[in-house]
PDB file of N, CA and C in Angstrom:
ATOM      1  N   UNK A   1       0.803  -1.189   0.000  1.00  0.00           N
ATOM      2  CA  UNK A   1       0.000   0.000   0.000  1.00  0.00           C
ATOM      3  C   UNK A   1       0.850   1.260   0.000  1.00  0.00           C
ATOM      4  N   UNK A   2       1.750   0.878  -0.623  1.00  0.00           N
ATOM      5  CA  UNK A   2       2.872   2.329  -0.702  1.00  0.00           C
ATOM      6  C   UNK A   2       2.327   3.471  -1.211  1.00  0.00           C
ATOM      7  N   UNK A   3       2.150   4.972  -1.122  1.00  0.00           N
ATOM      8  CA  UNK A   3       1.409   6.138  -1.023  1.00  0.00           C
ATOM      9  C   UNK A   3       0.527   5.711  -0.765  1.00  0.00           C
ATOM     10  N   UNK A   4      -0.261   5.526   0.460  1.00  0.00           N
ATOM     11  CA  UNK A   4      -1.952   5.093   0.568  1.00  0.00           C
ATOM     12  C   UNK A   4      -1.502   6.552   1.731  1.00  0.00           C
ATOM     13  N   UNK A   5      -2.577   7.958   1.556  1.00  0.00           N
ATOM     14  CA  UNK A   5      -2.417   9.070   2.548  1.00  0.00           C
ATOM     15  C   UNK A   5      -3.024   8.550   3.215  1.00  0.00           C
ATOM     16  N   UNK A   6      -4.460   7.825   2.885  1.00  0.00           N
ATOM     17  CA  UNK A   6      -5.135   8.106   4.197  1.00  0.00           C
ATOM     18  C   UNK A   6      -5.221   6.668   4.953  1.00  0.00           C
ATOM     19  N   UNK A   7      -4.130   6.263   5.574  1.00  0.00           N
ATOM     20  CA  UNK A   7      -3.987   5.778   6.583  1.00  0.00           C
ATOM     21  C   UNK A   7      -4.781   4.315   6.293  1.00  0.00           C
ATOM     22  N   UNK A   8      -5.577   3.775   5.521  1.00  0.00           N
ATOM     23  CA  UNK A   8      -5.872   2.864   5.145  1.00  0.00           C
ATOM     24  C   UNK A   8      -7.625   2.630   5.676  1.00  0.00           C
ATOM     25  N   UNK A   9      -7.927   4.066   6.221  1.00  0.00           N
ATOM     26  CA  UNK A   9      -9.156   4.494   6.707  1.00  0.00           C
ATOM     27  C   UNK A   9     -10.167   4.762   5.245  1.00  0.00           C
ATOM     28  N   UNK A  10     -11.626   4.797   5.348  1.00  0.00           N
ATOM     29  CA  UNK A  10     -12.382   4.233   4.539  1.00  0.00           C
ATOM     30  C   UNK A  10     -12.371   5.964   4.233  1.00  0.00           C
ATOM     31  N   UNK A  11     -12.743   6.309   3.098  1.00  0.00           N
ATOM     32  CA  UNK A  11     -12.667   8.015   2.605  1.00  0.00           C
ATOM     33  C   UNK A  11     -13.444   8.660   2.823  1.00  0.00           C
ATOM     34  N   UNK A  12     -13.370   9.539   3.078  1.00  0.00           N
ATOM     35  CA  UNK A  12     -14.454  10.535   4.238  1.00  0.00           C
ATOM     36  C   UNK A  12     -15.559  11.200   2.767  1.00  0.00           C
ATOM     37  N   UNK A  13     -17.050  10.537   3.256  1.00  0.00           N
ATOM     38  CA  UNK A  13     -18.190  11.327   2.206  1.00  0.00           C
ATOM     39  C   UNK A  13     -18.063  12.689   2.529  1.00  0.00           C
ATOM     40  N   UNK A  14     -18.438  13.518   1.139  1.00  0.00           N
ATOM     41  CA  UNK A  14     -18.644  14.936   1.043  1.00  0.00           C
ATOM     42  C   UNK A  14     -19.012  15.748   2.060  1.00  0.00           C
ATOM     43  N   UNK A  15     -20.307  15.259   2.539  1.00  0.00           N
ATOM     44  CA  UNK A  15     -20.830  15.874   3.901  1.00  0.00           C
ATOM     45  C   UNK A  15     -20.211  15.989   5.014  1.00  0.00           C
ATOM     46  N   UNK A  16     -19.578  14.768   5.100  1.00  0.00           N
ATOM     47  CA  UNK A  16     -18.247  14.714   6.406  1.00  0.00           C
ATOM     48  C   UNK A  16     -17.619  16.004   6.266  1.00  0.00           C
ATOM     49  N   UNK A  17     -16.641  15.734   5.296  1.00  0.00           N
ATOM     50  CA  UNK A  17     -15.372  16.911   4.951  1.00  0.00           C
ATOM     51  C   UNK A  17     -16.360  18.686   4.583  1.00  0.00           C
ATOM     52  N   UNK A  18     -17.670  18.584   4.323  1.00  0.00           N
ATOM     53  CA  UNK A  18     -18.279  19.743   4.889  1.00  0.00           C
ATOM     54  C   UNK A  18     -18.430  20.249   6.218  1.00  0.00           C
ATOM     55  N   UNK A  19     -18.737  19.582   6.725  1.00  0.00           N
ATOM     56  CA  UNK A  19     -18.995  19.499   8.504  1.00  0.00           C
ATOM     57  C   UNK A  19     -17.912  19.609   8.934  1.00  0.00           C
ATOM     58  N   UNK A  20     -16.842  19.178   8.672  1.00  0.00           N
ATOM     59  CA  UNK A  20     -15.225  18.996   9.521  1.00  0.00           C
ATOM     60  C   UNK A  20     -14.787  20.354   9.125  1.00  0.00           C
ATOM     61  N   UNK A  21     -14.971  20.958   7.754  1.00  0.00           N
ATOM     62  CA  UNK A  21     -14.367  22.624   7.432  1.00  0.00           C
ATOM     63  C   UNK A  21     -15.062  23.469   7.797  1.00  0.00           C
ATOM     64  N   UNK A  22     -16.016  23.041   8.073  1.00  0.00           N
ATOM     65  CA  UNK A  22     -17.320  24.417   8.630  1.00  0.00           C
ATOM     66  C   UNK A  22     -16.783  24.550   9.518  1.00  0.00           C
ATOM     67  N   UNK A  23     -16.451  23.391  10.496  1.00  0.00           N
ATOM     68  CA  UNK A  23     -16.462  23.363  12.152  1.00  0.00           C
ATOM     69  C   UNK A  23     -15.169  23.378  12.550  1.00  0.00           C
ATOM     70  N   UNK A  24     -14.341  23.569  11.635  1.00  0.00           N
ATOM     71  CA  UNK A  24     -13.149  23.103  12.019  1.00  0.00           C
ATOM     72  C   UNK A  24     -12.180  24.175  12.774  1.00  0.00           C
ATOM     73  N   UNK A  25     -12.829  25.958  12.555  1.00  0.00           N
ATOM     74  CA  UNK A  25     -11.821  26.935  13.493  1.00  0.00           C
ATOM     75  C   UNK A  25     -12.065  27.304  14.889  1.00  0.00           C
ATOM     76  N   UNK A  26     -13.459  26.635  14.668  1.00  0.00           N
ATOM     77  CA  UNK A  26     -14.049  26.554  16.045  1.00  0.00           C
ATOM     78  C   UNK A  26     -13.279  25.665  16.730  1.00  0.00           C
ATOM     79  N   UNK A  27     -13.664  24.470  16.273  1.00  0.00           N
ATOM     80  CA  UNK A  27     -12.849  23.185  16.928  1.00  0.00           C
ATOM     81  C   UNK A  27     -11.765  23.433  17.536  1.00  0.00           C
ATOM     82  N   UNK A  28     -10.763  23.808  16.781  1.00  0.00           N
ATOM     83  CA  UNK A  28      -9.293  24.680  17.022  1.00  0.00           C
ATOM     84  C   UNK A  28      -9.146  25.274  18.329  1.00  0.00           C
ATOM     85  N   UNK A  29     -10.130  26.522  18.350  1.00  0.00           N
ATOM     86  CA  UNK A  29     -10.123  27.180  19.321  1.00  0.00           C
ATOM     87  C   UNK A  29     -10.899  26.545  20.947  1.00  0.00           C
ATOM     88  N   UNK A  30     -11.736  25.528  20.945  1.00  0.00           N
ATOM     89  CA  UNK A  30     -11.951  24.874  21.827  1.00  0.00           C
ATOM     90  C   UNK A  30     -10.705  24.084  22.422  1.00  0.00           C
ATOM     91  N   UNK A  31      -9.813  23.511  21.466  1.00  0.00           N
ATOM     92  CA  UNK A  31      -8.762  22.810  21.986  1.00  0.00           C
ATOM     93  C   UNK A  31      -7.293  23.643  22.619  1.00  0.00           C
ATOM     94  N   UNK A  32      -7.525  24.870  21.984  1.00  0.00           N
ATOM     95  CA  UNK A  32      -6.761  25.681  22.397  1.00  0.00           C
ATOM     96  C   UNK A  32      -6.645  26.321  23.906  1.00  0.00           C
ATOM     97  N   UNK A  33      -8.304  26.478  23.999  1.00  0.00           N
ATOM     98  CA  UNK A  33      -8.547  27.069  24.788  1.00  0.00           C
ATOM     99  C   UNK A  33      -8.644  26.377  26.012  1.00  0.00           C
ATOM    100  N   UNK A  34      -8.814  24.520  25.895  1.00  0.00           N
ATOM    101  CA  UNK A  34      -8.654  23.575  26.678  1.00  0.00           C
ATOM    102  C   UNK A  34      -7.015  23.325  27.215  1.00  0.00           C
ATOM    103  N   UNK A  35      -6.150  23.857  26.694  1.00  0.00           N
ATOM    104  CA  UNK A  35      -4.930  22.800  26.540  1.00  0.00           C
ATOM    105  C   UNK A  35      -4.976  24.952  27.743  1.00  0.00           C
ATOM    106  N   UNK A  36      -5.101  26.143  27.780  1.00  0.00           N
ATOM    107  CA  UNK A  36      -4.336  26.981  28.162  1.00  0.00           C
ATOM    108  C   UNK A  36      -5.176  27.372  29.314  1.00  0.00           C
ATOM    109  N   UNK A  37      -6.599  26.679  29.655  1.00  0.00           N
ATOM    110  CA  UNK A  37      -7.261  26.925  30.800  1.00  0.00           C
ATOM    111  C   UNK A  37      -6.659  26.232  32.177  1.00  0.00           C
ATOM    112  N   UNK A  38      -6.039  27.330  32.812  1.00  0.00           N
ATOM    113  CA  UNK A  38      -5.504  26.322  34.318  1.00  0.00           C
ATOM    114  C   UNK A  38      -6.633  25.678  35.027  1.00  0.00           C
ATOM    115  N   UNK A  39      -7.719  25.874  34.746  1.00  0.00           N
ATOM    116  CA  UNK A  39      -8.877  25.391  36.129  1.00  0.00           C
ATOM    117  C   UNK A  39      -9.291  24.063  35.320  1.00  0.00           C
ATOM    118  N   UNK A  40      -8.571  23.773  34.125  1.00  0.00           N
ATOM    119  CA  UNK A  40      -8.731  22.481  33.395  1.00  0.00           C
ATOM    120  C   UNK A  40      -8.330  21.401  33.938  1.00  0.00           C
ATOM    121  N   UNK A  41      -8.378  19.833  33.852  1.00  0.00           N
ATOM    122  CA  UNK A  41      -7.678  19.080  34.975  1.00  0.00           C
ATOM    123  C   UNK A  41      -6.179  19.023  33.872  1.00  0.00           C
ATOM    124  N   UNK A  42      -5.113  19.062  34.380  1.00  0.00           N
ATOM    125  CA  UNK A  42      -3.615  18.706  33.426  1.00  0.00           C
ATOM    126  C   UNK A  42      -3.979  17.622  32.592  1.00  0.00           C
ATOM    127  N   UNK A  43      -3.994  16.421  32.650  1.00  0.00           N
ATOM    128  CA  UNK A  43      -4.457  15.899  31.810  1.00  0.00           C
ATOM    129  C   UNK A  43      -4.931  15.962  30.454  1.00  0.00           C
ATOM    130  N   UNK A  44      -6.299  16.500  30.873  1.00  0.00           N
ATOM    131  CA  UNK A  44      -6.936  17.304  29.419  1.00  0.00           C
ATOM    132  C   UNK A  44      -6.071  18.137  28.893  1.00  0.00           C
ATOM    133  N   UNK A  45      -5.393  18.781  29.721  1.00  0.00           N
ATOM    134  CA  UNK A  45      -4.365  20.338  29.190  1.00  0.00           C
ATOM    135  C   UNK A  45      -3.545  19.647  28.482  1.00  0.00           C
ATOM    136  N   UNK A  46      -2.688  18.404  28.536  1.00  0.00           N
ATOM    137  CA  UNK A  46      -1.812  17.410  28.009  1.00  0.00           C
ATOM    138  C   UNK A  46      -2.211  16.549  26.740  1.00  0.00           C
ATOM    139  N   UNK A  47      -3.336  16.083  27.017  1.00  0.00           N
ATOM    140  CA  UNK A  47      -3.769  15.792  25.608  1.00  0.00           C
ATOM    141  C   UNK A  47      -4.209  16.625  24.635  1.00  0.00           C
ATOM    142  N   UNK A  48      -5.224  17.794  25.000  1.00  0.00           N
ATOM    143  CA  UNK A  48      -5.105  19.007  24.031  1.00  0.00           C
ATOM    144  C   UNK A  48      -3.960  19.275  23.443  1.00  0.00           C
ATOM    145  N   UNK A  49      -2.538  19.584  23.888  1.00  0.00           N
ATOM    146  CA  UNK A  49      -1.381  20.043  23.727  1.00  0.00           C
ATOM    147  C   UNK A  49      -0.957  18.894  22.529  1.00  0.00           C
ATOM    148  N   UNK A  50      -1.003  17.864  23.251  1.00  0.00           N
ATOM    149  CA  UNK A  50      -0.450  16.780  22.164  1.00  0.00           C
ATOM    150  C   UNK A  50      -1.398  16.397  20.947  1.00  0.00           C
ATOM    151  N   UNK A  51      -2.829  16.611  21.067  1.00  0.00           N
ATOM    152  CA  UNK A  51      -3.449  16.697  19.566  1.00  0.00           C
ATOM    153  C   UNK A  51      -3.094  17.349  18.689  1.00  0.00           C
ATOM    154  N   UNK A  52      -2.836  18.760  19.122  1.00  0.00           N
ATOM    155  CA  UNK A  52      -2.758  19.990  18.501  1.00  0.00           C
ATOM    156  C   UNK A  52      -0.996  20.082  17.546  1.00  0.00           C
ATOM    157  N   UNK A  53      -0.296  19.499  18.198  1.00  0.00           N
ATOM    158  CA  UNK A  53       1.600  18.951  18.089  1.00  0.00           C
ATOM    159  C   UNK A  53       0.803  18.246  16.556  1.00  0.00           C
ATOM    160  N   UNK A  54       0.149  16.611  16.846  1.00  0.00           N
ATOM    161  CA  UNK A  54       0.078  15.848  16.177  1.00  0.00           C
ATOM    162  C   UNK A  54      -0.691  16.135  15.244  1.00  0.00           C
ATOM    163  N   UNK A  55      -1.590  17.024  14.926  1.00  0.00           N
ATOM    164  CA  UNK A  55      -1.698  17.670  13.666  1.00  0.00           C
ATOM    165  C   UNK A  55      -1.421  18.934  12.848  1.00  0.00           C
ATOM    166  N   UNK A  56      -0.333  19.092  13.898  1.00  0.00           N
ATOM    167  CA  UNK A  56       0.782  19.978  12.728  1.00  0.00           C
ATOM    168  C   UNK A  56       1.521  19.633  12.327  1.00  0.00           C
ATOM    169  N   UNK A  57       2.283  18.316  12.809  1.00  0.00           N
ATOM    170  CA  UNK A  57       3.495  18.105  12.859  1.00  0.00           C
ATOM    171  C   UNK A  57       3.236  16.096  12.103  1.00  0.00           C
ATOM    172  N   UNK A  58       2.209  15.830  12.596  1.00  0.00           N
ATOM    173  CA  UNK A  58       1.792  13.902  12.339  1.00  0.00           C
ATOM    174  C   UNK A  58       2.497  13.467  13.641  1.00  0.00           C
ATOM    175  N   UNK A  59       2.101  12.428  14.041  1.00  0.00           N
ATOM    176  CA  UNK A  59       2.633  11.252  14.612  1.00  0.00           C
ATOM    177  C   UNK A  59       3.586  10.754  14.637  1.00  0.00           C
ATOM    178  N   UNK A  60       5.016  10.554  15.175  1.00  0.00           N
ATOM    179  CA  UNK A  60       5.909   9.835  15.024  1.00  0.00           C
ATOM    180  C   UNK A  60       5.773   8.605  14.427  1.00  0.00           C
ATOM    181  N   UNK A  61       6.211   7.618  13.336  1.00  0.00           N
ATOM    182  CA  UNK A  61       6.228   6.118  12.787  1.00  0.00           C
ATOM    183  C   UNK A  61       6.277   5.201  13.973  1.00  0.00           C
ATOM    184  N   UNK A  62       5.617   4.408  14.158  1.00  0.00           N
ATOM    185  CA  UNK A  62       6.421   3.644  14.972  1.00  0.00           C
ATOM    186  C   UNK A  62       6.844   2.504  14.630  1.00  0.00           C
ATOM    187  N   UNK A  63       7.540   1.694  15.046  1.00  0.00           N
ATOM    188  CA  UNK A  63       8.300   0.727  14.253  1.00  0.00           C
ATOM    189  C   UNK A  63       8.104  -0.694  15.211  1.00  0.00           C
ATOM    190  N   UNK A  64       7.610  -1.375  13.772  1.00  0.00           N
ATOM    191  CA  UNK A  64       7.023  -2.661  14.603  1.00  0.00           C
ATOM    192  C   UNK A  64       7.490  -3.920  13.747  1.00  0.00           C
ATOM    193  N   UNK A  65       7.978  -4.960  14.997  1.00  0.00           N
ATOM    194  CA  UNK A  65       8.950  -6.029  14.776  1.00  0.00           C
ATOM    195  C   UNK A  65       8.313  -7.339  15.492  1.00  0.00           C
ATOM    196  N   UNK A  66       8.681  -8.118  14.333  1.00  0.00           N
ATOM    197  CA  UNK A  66       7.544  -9.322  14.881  1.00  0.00           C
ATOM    198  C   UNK A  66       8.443 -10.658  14.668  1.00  0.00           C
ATOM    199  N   UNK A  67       8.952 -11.304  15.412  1.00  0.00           N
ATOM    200  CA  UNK A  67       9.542 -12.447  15.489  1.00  0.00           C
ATOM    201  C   UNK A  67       8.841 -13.716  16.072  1.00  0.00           C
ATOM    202  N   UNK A  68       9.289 -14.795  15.752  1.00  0.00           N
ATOM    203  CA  UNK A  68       9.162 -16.127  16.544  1.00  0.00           C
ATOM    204  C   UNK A  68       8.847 -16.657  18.019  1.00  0.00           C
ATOM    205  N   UNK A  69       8.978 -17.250  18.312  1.00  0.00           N
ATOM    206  CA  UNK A  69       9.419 -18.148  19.331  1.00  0.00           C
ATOM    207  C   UNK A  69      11.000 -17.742  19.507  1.00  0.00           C
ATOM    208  N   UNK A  70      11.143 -17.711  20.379  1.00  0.00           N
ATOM    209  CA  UNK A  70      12.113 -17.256  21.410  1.00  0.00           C
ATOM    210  C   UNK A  70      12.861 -15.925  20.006  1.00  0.00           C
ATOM    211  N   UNK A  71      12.596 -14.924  19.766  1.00  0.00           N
ATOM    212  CA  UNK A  71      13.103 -14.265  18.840  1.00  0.00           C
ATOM    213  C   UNK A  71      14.128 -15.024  17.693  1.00  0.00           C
ATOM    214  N   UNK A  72      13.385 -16.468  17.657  1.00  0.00           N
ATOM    215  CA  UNK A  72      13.620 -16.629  15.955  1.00  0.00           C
ATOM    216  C   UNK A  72      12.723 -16.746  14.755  1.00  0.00           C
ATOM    217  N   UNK A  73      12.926 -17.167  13.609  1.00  0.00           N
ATOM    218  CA  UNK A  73      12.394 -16.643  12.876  1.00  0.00           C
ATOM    219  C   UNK A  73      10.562 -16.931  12.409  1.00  0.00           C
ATOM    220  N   UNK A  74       9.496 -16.597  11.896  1.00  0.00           N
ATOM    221  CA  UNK A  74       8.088 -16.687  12.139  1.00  0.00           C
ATOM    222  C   UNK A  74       8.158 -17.990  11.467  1.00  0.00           C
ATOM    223  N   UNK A  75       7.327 -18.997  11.862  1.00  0.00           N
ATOM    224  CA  UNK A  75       7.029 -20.148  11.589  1.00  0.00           C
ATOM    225  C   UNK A  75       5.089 -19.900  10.760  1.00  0.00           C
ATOM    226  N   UNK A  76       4.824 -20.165   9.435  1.00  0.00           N
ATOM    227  CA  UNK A  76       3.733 -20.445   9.325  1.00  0.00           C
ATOM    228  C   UNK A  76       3.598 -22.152   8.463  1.00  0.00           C
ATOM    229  N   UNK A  77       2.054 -22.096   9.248  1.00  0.00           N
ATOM    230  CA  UNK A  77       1.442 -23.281   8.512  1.00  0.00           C
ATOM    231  C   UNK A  77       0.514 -22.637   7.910  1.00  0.00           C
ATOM    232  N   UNK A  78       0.563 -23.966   6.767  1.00  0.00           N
ATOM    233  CA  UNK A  78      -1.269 -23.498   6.213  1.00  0.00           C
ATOM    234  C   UNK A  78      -1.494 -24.849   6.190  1.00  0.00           C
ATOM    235  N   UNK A  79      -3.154 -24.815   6.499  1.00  0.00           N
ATOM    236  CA  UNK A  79      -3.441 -26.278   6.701  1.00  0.00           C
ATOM    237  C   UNK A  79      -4.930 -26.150   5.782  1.00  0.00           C
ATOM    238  N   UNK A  80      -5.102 -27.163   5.151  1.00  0.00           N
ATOM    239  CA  UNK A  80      -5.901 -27.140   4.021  1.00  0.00           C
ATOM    240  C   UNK A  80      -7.373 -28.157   4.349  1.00  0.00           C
ATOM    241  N   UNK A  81      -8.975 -27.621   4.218  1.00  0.00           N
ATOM    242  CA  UNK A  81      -9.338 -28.878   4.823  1.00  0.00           C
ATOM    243  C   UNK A  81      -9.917 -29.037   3.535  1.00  0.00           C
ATOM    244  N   UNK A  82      -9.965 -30.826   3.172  1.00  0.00           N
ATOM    245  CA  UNK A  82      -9.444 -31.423   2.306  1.00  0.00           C
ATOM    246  C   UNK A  82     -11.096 -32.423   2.336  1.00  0.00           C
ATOM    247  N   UNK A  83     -12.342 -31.646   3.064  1.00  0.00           N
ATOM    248  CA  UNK A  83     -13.449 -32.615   3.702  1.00  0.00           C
ATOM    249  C   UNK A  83     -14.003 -32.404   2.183  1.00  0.00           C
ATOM    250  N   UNK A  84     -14.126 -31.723   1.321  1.00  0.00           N
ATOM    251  CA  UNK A  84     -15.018 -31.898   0.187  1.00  0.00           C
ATOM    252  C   UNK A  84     -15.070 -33.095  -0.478  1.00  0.00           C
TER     253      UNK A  84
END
């Protein structure tokens, strides 16, 4: 799936991506205004902060490694049923 942008997520209908740009400077400013309110619990202030990072910036890759039994190499079967 090499260039696949969107994440392998199903494509957002018209109406969606209307609703998401209508709403979307508002949105902004709710999260903004969440992540800089002290009477907020930290938490919320922390995840606001880090939404806001992760869609300016994306998500770090993360890198995922998949081995065996005792970290050697993947063992598959295929097993065929043969009842017809």
């Amino acid at each position: 799936m090499a260039g696949n942008h969107n994440s392998g997520r199903r494509p957002r209908r018209l109406e969606e991506r209307g609703l998401i740009a209508k709403t979307f400077d508002d949105n902004v400013r709710l999260v903004v205004k969440l992540r800089d309110d002290l009477e907020v619990p930290p938490h919320v202030r922390l995840d606001a902060a880090k939404y806001l990072i992760d869609q300016h910036i994306g998500r770090p890759k993360q890198r995922v490694e998949t081995t065996g039994e005792n970290g050697g190499a993947i063992t598959i079967r295929v097993k065929y049923d043969n009842s017809e």
